[in-house]
Protein backbone atom coordinates (compact mmCIF):
# COMPACT_ATOMS: atom_id res chain seq x y z
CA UNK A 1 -25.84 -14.40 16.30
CA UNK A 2 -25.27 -11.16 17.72
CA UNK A 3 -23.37 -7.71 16.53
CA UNK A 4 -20.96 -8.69 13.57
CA UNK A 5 -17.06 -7.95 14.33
CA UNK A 6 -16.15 -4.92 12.73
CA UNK A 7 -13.09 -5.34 10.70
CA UNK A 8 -9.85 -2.81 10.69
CA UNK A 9 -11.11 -1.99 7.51
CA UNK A 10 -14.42 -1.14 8.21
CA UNK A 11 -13.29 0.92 11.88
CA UNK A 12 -11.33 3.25 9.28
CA UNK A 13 -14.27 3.69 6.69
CA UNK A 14 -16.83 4.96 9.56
CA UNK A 15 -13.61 7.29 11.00
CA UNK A 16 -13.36 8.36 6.94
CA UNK A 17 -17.10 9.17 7.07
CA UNK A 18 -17.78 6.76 4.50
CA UNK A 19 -21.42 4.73 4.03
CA UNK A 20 -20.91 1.47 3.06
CA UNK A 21 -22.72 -2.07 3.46
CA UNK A 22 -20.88 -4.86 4.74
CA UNK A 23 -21.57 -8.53 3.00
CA UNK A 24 -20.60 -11.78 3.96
CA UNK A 25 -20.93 -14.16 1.38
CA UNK A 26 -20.19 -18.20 2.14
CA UNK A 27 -16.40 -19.99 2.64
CA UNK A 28 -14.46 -22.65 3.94
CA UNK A 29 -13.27 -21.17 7.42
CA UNK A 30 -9.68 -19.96 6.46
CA UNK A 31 -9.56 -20.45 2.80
CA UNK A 32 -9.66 -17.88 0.19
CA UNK A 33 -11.86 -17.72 -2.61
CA UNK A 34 -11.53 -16.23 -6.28
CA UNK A 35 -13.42 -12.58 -7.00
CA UNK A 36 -15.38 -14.26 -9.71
CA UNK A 37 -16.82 -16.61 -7.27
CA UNK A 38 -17.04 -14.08 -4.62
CA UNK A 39 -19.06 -11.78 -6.97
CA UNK A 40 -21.59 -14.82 -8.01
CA UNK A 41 -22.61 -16.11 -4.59
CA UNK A 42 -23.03 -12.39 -4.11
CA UNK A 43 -25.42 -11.73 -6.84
CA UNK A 44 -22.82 -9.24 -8.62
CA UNK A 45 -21.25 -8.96 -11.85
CA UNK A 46 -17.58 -8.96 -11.48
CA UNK A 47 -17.06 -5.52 -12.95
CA UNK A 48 -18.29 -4.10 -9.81
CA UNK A 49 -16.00 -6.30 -7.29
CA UNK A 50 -12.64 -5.27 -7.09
CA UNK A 51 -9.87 -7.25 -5.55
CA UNK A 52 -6.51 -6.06 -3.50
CA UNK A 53 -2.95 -7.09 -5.04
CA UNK A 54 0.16 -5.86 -3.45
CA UNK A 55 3.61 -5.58 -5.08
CA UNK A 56 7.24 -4.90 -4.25
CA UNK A 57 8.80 -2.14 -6.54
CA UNK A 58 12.47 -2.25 -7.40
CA UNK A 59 12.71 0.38 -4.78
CA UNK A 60 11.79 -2.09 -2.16
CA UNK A 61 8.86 -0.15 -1.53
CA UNK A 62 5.54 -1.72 -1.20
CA UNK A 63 3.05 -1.08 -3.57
CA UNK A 64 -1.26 -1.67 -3.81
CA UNK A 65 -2.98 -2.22 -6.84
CA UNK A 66 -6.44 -2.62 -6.89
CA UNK A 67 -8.20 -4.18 -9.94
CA UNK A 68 -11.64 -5.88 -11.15
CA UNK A 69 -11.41 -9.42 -10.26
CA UNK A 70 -11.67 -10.99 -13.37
CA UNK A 71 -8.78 -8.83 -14.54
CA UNK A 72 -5.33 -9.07 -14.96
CA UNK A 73 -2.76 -6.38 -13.46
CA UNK A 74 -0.69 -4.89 -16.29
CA UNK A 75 2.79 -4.69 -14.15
CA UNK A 76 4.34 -2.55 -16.48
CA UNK A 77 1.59 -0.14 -16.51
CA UNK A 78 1.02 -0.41 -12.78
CA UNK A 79 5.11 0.05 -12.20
CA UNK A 80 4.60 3.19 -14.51
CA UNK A 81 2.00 4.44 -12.30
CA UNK A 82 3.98 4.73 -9.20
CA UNK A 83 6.92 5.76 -10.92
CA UNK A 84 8.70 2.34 -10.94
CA UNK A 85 11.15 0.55 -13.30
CA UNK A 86 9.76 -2.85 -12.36
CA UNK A 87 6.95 -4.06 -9.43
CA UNK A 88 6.39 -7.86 -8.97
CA UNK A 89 4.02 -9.67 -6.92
CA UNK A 90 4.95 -10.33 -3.14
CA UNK A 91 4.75 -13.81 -1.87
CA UNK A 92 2.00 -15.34 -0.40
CA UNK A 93 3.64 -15.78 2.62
CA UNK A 94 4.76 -12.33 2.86
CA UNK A 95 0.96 -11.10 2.82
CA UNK A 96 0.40 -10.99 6.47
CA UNK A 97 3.27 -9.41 7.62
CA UNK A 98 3.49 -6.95 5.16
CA UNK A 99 -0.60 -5.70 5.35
CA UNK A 100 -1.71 -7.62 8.41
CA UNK A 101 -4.29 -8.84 6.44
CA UNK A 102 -4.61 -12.83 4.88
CA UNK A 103 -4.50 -13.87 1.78
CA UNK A 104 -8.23 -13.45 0.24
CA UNK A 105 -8.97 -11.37 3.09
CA UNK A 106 -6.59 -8.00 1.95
CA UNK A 107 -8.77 -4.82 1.87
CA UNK A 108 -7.03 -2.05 0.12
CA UNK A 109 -8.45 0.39 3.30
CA UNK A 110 -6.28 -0.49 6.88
CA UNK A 111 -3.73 -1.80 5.64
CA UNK A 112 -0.58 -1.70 8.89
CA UNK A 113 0.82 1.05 7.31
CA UNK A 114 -0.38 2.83 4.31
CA UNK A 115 1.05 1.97 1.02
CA UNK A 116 0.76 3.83 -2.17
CA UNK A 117 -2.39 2.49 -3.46
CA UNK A 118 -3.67 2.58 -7.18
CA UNK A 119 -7.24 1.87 -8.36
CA UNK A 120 -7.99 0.67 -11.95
CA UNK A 121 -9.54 3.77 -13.54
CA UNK A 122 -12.58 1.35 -14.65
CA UNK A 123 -13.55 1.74 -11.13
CA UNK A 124 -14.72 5.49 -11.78
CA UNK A 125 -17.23 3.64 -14.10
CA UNK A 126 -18.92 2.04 -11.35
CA UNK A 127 -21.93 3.56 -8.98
CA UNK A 128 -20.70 0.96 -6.36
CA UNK A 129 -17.83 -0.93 -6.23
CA UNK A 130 -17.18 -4.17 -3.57
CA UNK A 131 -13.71 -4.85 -1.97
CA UNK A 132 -12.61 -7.05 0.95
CA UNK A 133 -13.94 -6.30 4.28
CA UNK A 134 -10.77 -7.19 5.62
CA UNK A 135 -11.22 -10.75 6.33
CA UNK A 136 -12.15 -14.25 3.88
CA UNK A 137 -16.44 -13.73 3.92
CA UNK A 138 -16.76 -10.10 4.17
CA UNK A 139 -16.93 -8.09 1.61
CA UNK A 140 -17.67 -3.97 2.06
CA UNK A 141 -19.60 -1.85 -0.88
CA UNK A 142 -19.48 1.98 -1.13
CA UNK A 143 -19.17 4.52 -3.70
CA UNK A 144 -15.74 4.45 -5.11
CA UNK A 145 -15.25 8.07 -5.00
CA UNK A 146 -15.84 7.46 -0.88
CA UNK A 147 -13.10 4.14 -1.20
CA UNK A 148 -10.58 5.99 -2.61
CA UNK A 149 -10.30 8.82 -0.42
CA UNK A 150 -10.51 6.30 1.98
CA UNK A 151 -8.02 4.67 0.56
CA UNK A 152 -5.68 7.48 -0.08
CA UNK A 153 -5.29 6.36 -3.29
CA UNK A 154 -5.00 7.40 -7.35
CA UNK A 155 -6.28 5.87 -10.63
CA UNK A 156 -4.52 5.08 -13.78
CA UNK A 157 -4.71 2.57 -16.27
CA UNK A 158 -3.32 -0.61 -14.84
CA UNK A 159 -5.29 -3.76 -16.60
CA UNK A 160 -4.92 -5.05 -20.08
């Protein structure tokens, strides 16, 4: 098969220093697939495998929230946490453009430019934690201490 395409994402974790694993796990070429089902074919509980949501404050500004993928994003508690009155979901359509990533494919690392990014502090629970590669089948695992430096990013409370 030959040497597997590094991703944007995974370019900036080996420039951060950071050890991780790359996993590809199966798809439909082009077609997202849920965490929960991302985290099953990959043998892993979905505690562990985190997945990459980005808002639009009231500011305008962009925002990245990054949350277990069986959970729900608390907006008002995620707003809160980047000193927000209100963030909502962008479009689908907007996902591209706005990260240069796809839809299923959105890592929370290499993003075009670099949003204010916010973990769910339940990832400081985990020894490893999974996130998107930066493309639909690729998933990358590494310490989240190591991801969120990476990442540039802070933790709060931002589930229900």
């Amino acid at each position: 098969m030959g040497k597997e395409a590094k991703t944007n994402a995974m370019r900036i974790l080996e420039r951060e220093k950071v050890a991780y694993t790359a996993h590809e796990y199966p798809h439909e070429e082009g077609v997202a697939v849920d965490g929960v089902t991302v985290a099953a074919s990959m043998g892993e509980g979905p505690a562990c495998v985190y997945k990459t949501l980005v808002t639009q404050g009231s500011s305008k500004n962009y925002f990245v929230f990054v949350i277990p993928v069986a959970a729900e994003l608390d907006l008002k508690a995620a707003a809160r946490s980047v000193g927000e009155k209100s963030v909502a979901m962008i479009h689908v359509a907007d996902i591209n453009k706005v990260t240069g990533y796809v839809r299923g494919g959105c890592s929370p690392v290499g993003m075009k430019k670099q949003y204010r990014t916010v973990f769910d502090e339940s990832v400081l629970t985990q020894q490893k934690v999974y996130v998107s590669g930066g493309r639909i089948g690729t998933q990358v695992c590494c310490a989240p201490a190591d991801l969120i430096r990476a990442a540039r990013a802070d933790t709060a409370k931002i589930i229900f």
